[in-house]
Protein backbone atom coordinates (compact mmCIF):
# COMPACT_ATOMS: atom_id res chain seq x y z
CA UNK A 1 53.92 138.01 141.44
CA UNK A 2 56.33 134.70 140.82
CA UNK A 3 53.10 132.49 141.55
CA UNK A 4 51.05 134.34 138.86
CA UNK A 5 53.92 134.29 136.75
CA UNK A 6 54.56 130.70 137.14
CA UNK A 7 50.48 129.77 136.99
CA UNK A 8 50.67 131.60 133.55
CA UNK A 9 53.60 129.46 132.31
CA UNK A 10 52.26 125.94 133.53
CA UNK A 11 49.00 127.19 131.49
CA UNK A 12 50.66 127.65 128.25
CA UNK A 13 52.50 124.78 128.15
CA UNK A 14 50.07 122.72 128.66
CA UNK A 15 48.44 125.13 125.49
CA UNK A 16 51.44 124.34 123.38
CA UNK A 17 51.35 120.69 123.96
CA UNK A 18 48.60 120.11 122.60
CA UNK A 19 47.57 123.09 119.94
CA UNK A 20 46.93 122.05 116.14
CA UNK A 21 48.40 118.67 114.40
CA UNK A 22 50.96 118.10 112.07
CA UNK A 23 53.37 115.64 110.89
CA UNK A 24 57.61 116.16 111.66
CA UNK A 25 58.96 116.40 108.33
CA UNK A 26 55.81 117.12 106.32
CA UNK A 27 54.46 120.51 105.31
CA UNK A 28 50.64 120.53 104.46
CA UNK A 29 49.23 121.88 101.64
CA UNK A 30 45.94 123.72 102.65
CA UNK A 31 44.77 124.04 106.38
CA UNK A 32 41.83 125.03 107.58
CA UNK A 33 41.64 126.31 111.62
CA UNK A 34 38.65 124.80 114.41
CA UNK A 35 35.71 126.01 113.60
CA UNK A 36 32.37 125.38 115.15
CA UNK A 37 29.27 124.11 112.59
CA UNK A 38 25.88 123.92 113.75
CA UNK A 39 24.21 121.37 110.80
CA UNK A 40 23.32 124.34 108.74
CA UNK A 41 26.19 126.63 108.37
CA UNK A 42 28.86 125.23 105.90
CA UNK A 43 32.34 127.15 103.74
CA UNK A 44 34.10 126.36 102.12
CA UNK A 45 38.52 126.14 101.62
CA UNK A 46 39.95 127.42 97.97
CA UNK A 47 41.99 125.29 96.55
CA UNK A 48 44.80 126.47 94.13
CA UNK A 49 47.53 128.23 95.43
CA UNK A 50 50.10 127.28 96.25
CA UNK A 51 49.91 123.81 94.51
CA UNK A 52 47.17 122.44 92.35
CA UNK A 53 45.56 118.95 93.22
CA UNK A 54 44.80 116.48 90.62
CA UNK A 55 41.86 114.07 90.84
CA UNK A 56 43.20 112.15 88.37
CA UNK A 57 44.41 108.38 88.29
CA UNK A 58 47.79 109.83 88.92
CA UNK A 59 47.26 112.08 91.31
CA UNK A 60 48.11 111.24 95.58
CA UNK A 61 46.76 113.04 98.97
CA UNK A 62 45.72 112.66 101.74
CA UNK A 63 43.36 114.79 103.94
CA UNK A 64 43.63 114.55 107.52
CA UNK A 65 41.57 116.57 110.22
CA UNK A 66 39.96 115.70 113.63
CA UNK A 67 36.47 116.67 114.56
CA UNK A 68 34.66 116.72 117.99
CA UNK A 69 31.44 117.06 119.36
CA UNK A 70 29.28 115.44 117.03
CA UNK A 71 25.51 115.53 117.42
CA UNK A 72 23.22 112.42 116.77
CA UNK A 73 21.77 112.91 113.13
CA UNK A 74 18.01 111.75 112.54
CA UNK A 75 16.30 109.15 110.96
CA UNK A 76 18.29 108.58 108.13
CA UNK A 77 19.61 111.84 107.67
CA UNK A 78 22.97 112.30 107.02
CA UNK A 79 25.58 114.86 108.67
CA UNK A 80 28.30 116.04 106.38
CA UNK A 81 31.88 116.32 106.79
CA UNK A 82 32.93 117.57 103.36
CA UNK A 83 32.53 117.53 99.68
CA UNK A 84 35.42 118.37 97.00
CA UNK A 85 34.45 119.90 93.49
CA UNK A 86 35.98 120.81 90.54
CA UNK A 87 35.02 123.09 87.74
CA UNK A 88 33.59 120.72 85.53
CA UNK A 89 32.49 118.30 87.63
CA UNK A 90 31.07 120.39 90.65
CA UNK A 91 31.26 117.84 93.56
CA UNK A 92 33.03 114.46 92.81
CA UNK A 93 32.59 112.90 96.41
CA UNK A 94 32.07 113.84 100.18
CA UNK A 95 32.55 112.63 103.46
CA UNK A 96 29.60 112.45 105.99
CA UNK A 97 28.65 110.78 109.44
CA UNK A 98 25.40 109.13 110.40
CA UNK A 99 25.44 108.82 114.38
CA UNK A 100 21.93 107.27 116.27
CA UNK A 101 21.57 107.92 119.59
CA UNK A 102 22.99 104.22 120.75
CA UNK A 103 26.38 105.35 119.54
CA UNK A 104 26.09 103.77 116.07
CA UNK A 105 28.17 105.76 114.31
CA UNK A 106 28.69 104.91 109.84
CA UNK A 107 31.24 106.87 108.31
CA UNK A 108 29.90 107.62 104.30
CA UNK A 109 31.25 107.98 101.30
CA UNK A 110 30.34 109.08 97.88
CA UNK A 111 28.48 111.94 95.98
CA UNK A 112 26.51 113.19 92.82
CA UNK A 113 29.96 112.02 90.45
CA UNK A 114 30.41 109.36 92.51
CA UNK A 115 32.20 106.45 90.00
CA UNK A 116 30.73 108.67 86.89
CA UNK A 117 27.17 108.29 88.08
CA UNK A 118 25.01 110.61 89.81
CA UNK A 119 23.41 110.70 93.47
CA UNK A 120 20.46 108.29 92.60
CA UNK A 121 23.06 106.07 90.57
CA UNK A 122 26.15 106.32 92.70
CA UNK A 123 24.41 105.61 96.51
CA UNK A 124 26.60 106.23 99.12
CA UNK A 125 29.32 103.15 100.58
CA UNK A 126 29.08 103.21 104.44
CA UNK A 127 30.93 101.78 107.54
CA UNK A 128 29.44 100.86 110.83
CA UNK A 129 31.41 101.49 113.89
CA UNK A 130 29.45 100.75 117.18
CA UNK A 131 29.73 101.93 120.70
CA UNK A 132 30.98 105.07 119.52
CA UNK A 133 31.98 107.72 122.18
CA UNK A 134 31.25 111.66 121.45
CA UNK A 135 32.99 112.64 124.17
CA UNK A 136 36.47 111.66 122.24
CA UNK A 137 37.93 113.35 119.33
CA UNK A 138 37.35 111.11 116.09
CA UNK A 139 40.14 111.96 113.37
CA UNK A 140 39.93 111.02 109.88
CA UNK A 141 42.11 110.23 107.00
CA UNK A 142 40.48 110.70 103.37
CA UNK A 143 42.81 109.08 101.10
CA UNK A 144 43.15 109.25 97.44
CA UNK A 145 45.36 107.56 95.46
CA UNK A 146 45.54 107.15 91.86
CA UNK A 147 41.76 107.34 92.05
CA UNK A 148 40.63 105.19 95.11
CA UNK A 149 39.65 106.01 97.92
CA UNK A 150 40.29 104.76 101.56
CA UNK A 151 39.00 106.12 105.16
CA UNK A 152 40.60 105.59 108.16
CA UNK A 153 39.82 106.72 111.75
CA UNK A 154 41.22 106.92 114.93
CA UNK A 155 39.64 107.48 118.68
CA UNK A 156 41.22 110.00 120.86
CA UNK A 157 44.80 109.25 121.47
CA UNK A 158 44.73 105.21 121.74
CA UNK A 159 46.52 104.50 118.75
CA UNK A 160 45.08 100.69 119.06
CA UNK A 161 41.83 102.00 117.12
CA UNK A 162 43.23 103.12 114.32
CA UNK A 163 41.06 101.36 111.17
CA UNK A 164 41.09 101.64 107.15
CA UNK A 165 38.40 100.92 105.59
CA UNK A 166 40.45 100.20 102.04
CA UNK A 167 37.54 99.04 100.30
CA UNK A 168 34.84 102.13 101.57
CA UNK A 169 34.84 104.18 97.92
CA UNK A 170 37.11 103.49 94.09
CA UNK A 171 36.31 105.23 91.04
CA UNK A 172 36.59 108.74 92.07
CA UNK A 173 39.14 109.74 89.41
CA UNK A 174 38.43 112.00 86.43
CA UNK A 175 41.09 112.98 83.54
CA UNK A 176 42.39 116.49 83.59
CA UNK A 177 40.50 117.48 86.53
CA UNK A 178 41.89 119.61 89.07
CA UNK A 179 40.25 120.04 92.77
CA UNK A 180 38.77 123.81 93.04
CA UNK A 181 37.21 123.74 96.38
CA UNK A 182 36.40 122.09 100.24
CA UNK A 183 33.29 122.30 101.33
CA UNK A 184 32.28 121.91 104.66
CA UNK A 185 29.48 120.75 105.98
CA UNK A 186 25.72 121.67 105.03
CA UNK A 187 25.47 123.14 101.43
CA UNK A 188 22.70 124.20 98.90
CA UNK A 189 21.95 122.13 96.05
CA UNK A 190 22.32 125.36 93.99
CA UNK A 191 25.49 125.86 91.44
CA UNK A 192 28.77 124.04 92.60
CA UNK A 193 27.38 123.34 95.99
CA UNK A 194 26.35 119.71 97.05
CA UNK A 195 23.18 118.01 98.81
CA UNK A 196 23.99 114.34 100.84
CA UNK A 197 21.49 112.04 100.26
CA UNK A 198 18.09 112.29 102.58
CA UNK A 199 18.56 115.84 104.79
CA UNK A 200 21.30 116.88 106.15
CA UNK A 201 21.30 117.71 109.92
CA UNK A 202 24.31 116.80 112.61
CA UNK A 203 26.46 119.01 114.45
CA UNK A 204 29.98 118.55 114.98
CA UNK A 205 33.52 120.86 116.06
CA UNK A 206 36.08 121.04 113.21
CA UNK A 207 39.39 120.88 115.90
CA UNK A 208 42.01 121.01 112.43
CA UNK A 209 41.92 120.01 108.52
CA UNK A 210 45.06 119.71 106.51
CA UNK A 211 45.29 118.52 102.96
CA UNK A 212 48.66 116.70 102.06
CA UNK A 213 50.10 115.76 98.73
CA UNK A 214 50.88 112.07 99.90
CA UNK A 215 49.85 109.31 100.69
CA UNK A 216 50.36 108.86 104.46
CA UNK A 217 51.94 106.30 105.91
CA UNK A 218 50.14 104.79 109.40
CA UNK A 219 53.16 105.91 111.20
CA UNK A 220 52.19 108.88 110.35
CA UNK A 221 48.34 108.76 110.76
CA UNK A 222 49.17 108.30 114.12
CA UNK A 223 51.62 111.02 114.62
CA UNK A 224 49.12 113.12 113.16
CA UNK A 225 46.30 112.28 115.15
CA UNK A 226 48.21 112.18 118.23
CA UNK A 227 49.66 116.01 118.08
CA UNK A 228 45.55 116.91 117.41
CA UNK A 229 44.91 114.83 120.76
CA UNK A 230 45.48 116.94 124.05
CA UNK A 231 47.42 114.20 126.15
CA UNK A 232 45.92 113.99 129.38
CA UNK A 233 49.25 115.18 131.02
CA UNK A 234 49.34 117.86 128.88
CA UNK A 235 45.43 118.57 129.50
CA UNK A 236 46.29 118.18 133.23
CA UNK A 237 48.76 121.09 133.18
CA UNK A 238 47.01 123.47 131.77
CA UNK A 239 43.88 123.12 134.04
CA UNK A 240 46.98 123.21 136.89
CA UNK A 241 48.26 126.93 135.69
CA UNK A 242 44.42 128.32 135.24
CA UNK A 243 43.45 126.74 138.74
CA UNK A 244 46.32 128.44 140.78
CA UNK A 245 45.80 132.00 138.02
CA UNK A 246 42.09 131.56 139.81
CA UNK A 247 43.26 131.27 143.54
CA UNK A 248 45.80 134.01 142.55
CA UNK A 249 43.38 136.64 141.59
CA UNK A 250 40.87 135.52 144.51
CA UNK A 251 43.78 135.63 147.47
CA UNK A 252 44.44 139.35 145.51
């Protein structure tokens, strides 16, 4: 009885230590929890309560989230990450991921309001990354602030890789505009919905999103990404607790 006991607590905490992301000190806004999309599905997060986010050229956020798993996207395809919208001007600008099967992976950047254009006006800005590993969690950081736009990323837990990419979108602000809406991954061209360039195919794991109203620091981009990150130690102990659970139940 003590060893099951015992198996069960080395199990969850190595579950604790590594469950969700967040930053000491900072509340987000809006969170969204892992979910699993196929490069088809897509939903969407509601933005208004309990603050209001302005895409205005006063307005500063950040939104930070770590995805897994992604799946090669075809020919020139592109998979997406997300699109935000408001009421007037359905989708301003998304985030989406073009990954060959070499392990070129190019972040993108834009949509159909894209600098006040539209999608054949406005083409998406891209970033090449190469050698890129799916087998490590990739988390992003879509900043806005005061209307531009920067991207940075960060590989698994090695803090060394963490990149912005200040110059990857601008001109995404729009007077007394308010975001409405997240959407995630493959939409419809229909109504507010959103269509990337080209197709859209690519799968990927959402592990965690959260939207804050600041600007974060890289201090902080790292604490973030670092509490979405299962440590290895902390990975180690809780395949420890389920591996002596097993023997448990088989010696029973």
């Amino acid at each position: 009885m003590k060893t099951k006991y015992l198996a069960l607590l080395i199990a969850a905490m190595g579950s604790s230590l590594s469950f969700g992301a967040s930053i000491d000190g900072l509340d987000a806004a809006y969170s969204k929890d892992s979910t699993v999309y196929d490069g088809t599905s897509g939903d969407a997060l509601t933005v208004s309560s309990p603050t209001t986010i302005g895409v205005n050229n006063t307005a500063h956020w950040t939104m930070a989230f770590t995805i897994s798993g992604l799946g090669s996207t075809s020919e020139s395809n592109v998979g997406l990450l997300f699109t935000y919208n408001t009421g007037s001007y359905k989708n301003l600008e998304g985030l989406g991921f073009q990954l060959s099967e070499s392990g070129d992976l190019t972040l993108c950047a834009g949509g159909f309001a894209y600098n006040g254009g539209n999608n054949s006006t406005s083409p998406w800005k891209t970033q090449t990354f190469s050698n890129y590993s799916a087998s490590k969690p990739l988390t992003l950081f879509y900043t806005f602030n005061a209307g531009n736009v920067s991207i940075s990323a960060m590989l698994g837990n090695d803090t060394s890789t963490l990149t912005t990419l200040t110059t990857l979108s601008s001109g995404a602000s729009f007077s007394n505009q308010n975001m409405t809406q997240i959407n995630f991954s493959a939409k419809d061209a229909s109504g507010n919905t959103w269509s990337a360039p080209n197709g859209i195919t690519g799968e990927y794991t959402l592990n965690n999103f959260d939207l804050y109203t600041a600007v974060l620091t890289e201090d902080q981009m790292r604490e973030y990404a670092l509490s979405a990150v299962p440590e290895p130690a902390a990975a180690s102990l809780g395949l420890l607790g389920l591996g002596i659970f097993l023997m448990r139940r088989r010696r029973a």
